[in-house]
PDB file of N, CA and C in Angstrom:
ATOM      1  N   UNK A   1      -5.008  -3.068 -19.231  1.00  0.00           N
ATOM      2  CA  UNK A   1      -5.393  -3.814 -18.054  1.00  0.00           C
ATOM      3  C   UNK A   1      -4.252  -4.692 -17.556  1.00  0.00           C
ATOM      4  N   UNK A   2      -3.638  -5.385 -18.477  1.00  0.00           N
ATOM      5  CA  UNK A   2      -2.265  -6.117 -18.342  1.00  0.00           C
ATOM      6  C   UNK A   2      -1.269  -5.577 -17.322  1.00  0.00           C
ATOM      7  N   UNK A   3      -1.099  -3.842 -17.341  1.00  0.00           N
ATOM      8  CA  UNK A   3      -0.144  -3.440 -16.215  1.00  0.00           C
ATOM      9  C   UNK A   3      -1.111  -3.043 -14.569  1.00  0.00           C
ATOM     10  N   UNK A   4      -2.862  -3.012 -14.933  1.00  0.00           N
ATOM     11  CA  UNK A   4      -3.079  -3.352 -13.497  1.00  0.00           C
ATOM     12  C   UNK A   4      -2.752  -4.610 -12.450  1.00  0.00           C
ATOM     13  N   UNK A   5      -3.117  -5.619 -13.716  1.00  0.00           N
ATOM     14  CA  UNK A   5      -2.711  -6.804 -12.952  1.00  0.00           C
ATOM     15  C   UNK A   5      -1.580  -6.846 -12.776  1.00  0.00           C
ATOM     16  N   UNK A   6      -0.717  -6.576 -13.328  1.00  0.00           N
ATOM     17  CA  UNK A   6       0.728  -7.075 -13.318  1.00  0.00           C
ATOM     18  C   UNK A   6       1.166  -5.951 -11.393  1.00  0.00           C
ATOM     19  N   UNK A   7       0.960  -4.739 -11.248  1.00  0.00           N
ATOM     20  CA  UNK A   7       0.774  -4.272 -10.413  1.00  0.00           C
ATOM     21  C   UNK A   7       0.114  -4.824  -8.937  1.00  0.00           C
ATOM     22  N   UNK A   8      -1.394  -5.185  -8.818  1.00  0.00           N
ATOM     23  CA  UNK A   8      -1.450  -6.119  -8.213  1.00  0.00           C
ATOM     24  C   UNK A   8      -1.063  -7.316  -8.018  1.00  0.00           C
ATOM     25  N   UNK A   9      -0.523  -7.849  -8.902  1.00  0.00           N
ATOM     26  CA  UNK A   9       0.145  -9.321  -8.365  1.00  0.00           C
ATOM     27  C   UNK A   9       1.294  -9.225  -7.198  1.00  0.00           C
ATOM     28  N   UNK A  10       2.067  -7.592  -7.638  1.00  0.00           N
ATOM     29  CA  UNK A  10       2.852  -7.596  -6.552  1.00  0.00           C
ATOM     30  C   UNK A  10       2.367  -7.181  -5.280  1.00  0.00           C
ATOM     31  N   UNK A  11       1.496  -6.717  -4.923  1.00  0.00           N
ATOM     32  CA  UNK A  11       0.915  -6.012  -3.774  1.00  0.00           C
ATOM     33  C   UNK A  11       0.060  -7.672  -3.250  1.00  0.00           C
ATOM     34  N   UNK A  12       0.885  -8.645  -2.702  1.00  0.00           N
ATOM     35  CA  UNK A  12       0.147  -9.451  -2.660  1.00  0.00           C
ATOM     36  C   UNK A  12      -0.539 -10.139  -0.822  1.00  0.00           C
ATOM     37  N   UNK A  13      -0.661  -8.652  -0.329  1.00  0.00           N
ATOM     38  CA  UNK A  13      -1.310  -9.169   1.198  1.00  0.00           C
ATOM     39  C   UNK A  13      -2.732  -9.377   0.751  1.00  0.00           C
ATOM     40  N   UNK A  14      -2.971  -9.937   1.882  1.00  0.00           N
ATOM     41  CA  UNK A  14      -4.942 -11.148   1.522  1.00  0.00           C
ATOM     42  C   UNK A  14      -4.946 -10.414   3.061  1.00  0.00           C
ATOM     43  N   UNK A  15      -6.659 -10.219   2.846  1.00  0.00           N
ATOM     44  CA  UNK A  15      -7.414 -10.180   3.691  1.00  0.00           C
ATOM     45  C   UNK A  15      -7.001  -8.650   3.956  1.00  0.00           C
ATOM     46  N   UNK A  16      -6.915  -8.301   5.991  1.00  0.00           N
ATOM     47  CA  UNK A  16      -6.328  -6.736   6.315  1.00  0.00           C
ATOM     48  C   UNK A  16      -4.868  -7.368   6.830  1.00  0.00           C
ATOM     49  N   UNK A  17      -4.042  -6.155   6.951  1.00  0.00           N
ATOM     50  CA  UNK A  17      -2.574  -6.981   7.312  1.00  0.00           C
ATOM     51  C   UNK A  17      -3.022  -6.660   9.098  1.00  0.00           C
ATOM     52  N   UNK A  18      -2.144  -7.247   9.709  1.00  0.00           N
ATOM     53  CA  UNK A  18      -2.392  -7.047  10.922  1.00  0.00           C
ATOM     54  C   UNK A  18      -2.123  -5.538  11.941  1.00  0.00           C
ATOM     55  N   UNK A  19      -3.110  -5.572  12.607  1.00  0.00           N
ATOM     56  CA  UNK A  19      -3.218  -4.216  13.238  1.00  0.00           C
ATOM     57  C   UNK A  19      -1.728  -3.377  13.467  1.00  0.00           C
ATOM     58  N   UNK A  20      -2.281  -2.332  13.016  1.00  0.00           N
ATOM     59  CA  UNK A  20      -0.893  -1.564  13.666  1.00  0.00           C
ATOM     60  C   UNK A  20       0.858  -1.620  12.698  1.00  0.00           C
ATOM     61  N   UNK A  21       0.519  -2.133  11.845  1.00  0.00           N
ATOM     62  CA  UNK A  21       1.956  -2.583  11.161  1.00  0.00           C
ATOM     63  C   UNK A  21       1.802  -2.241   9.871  1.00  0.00           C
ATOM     64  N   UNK A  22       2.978  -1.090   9.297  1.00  0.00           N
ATOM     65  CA  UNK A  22       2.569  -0.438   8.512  1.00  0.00           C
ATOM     66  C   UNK A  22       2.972  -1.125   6.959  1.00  0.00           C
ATOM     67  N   UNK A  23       2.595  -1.008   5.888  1.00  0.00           N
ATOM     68  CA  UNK A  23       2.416  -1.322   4.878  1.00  0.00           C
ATOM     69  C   UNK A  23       2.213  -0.633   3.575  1.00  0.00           C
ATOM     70  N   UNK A  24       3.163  -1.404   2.488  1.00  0.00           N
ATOM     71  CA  UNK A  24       2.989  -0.305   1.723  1.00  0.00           C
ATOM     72  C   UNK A  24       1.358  -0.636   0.877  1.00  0.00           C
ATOM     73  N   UNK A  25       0.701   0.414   0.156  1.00  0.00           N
ATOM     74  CA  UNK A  25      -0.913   0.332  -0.213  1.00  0.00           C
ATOM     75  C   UNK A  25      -0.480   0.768  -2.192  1.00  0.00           C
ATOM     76  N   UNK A  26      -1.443  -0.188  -2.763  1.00  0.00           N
ATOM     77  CA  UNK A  26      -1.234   0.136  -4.162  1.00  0.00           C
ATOM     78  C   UNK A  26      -3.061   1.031  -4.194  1.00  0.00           C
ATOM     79  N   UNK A  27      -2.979   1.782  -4.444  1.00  0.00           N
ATOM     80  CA  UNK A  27      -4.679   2.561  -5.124  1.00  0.00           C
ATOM     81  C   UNK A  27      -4.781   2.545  -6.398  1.00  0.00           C
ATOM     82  N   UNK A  28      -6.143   3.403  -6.717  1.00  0.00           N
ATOM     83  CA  UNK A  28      -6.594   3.175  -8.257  1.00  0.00           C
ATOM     84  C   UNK A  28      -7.513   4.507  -8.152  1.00  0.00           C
ATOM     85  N   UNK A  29      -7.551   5.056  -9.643  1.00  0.00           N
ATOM     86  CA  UNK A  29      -8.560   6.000  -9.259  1.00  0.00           C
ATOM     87  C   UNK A  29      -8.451   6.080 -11.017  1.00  0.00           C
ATOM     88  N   UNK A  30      -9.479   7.078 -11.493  1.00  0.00           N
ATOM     89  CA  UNK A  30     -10.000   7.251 -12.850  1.00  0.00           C
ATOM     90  C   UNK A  30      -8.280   7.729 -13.649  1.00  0.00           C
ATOM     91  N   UNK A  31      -7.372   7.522 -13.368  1.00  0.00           N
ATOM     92  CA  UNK A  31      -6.536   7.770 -13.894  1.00  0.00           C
ATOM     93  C   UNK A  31      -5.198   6.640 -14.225  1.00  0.00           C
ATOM     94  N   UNK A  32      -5.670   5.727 -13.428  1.00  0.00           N
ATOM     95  CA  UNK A  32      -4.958   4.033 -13.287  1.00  0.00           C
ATOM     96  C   UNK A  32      -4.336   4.201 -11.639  1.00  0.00           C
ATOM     97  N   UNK A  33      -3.653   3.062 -11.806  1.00  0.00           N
ATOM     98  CA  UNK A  33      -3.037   2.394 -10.341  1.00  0.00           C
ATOM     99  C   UNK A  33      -1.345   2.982  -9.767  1.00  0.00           C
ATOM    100  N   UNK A  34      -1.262   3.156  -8.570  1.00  0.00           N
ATOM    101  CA  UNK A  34      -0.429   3.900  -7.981  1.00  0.00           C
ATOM    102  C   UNK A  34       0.086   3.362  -6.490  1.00  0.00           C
ATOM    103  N   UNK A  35       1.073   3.316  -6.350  1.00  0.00           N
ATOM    104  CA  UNK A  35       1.558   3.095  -5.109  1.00  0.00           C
ATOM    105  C   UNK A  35       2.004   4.480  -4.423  1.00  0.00           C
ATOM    106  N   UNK A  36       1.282   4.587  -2.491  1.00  0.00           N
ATOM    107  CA  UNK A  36       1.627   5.783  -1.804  1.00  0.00           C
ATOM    108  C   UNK A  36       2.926   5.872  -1.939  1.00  0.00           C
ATOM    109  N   UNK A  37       3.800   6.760  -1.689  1.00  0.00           N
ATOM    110  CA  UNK A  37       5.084   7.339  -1.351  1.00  0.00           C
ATOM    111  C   UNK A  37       4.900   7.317  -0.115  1.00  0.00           C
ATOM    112  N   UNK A  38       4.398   6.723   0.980  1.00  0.00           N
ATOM    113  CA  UNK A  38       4.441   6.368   2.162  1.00  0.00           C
ATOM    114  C   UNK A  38       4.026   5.232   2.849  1.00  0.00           C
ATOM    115  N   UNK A  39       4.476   4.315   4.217  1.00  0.00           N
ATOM    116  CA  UNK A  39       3.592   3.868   4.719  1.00  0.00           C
ATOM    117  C   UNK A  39       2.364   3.779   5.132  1.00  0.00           C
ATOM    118  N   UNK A  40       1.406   3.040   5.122  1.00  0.00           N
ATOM    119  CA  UNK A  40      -0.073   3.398   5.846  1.00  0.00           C
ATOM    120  C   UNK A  40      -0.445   2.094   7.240  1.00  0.00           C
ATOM    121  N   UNK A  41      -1.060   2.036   7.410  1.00  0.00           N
ATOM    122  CA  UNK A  41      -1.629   1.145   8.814  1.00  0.00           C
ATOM    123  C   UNK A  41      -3.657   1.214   8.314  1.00  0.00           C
ATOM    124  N   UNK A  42      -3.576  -0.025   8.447  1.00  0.00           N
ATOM    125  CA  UNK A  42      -5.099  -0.751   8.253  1.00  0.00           C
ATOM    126  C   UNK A  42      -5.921  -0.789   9.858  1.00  0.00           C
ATOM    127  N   UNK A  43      -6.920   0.731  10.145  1.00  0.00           N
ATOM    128  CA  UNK A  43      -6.945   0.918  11.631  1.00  0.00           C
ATOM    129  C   UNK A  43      -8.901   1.189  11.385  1.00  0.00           C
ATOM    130  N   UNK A  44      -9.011   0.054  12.269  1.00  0.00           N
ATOM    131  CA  UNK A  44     -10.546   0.128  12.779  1.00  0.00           C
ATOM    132  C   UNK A  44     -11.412   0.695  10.775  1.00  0.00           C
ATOM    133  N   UNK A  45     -10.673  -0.928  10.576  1.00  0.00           N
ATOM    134  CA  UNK A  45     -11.717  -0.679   8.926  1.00  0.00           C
ATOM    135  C   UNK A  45     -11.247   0.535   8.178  1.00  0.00           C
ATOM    136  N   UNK A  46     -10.258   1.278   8.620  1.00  0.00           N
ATOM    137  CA  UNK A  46      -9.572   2.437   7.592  1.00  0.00           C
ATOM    138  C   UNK A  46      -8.122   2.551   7.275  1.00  0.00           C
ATOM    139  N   UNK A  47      -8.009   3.242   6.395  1.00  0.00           N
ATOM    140  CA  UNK A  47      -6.473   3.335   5.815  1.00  0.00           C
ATOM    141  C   UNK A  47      -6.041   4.704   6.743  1.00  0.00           C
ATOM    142  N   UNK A  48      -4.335   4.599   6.878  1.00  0.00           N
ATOM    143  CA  UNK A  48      -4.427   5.941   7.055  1.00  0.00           C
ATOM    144  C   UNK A  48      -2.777   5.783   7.033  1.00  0.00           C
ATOM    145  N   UNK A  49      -2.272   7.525   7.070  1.00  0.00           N
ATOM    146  CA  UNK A  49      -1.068   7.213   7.014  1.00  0.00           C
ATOM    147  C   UNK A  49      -0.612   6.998   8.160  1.00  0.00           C
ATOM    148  N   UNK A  50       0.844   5.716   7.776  1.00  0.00           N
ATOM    149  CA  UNK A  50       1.831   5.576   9.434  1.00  0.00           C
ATOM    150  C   UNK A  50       1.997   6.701  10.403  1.00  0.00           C
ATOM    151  N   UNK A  51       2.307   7.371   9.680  1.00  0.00           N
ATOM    152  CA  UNK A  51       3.121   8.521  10.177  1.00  0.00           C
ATOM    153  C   UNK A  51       2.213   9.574  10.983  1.00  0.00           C
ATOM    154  N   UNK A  52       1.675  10.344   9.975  1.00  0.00           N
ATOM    155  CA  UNK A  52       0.781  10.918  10.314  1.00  0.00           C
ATOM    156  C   UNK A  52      -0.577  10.745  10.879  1.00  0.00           C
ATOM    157  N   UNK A  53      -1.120   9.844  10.863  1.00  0.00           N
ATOM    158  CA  UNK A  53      -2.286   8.820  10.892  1.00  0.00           C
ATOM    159  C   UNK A  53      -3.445  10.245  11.154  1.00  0.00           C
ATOM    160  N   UNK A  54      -3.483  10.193   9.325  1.00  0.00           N
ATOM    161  CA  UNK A  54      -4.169  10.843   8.757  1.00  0.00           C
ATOM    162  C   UNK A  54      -4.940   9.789   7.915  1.00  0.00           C
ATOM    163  N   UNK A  55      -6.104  10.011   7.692  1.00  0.00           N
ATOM    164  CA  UNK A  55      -6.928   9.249   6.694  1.00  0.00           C
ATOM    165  C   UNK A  55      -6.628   9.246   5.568  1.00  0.00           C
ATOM    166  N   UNK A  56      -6.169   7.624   4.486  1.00  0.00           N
ATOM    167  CA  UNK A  56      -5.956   7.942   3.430  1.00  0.00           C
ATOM    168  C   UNK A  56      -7.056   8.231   2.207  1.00  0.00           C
ATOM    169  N   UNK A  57      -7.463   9.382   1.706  1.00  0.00           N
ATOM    170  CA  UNK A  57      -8.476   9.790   0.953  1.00  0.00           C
ATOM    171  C   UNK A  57      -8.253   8.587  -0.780  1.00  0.00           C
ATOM    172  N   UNK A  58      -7.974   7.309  -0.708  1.00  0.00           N
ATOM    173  CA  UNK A  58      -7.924   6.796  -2.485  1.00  0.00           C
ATOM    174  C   UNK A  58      -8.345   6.005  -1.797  1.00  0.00           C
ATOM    175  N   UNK A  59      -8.883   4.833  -3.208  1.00  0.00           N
ATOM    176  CA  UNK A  59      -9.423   3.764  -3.293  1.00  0.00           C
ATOM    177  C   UNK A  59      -8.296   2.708  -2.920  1.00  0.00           C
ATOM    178  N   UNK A  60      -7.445   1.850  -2.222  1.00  0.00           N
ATOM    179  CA  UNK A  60      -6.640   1.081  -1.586  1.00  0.00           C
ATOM    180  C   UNK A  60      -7.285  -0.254  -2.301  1.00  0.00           C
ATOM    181  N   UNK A  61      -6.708  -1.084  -3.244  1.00  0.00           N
ATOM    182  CA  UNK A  61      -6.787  -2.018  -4.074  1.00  0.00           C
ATOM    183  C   UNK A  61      -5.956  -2.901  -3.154  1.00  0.00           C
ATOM    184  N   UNK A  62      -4.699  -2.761  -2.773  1.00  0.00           N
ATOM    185  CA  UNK A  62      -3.310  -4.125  -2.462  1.00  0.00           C
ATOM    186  C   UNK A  62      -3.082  -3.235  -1.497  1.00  0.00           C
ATOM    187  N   UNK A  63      -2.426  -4.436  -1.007  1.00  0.00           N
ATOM    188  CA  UNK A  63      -1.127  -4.295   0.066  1.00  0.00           C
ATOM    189  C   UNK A  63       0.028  -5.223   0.231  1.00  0.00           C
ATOM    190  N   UNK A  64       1.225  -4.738   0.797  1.00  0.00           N
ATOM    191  CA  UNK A  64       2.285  -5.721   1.216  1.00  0.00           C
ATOM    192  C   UNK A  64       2.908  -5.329   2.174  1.00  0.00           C
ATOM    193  N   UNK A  65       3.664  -6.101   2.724  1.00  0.00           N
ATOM    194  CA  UNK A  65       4.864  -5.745   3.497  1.00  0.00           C
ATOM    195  C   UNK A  65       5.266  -4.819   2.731  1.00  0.00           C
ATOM    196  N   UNK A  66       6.187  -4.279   3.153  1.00  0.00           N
ATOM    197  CA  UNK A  66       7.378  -3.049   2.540  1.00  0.00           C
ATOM    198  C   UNK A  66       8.394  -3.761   2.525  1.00  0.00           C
ATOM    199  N   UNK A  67       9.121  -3.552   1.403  1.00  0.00           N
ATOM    200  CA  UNK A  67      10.048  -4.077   0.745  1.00  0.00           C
ATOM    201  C   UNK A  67      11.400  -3.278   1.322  1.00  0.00           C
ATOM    202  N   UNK A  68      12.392  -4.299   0.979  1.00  0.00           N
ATOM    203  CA  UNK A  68      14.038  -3.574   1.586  1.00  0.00           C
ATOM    204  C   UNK A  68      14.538  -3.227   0.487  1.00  0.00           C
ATOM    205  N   UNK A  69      14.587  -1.679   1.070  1.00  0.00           N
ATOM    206  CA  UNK A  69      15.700  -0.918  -0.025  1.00  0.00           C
ATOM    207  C   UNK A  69      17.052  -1.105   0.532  1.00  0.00           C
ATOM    208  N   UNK A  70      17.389  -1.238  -0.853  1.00  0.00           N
ATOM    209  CA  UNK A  70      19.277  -1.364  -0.966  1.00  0.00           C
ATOM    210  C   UNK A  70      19.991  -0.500  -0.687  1.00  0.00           C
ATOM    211  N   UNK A  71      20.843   0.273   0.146  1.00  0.00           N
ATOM    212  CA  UNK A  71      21.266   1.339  -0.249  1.00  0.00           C
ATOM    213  C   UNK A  71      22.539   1.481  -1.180  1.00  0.00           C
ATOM    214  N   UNK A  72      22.885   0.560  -2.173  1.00  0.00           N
ATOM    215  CA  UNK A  72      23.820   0.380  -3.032  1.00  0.00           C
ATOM    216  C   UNK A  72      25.542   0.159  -2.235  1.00  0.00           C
ATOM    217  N   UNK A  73      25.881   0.417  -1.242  1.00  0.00           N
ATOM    218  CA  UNK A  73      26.706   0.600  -0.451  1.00  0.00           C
ATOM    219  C   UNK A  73      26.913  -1.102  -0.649  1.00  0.00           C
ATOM    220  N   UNK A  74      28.111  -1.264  -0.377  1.00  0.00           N
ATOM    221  CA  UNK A  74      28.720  -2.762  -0.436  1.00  0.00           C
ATOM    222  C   UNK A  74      29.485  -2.818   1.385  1.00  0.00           C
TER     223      UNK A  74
END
């Protein structure tokens, strides 16, 4: 249970994030907790993907902003 929480602590948006602005989503399902490999958008009470804005079929536990990747480049 220690690495669910520890998982959610980082996914730390409250409430829905605001319309239209995509976000990364942590889920859960009978197998433990997972973050998409994509953006999603929080639209009329549903998940779905950014991109595709396709419905996301998991249980959506967290959310956050999306984080900045580095590209190691100096």
């Amino acid at each position: 249970m220690a690495t669910r929480d520890r998982r959610l602590a980082e996914f730390d948006g409250a409430g829905e994030p605001p319309p239209g602005l995509p976000v990364e989503v942590l889920c859960e399902d009978h197998s433990g907790t997972y973050q998409l490999p994509f953006a999603c958008r929080y639209v009329e009470g549903r998940w779905q993907n950014h991109e595709a804005g396709i419905a996301v079929e998991a249980t959506v536990i967290g959310w956050r902003l999306p984080r900045v990747k580095h590209s190691g480049v100096a």
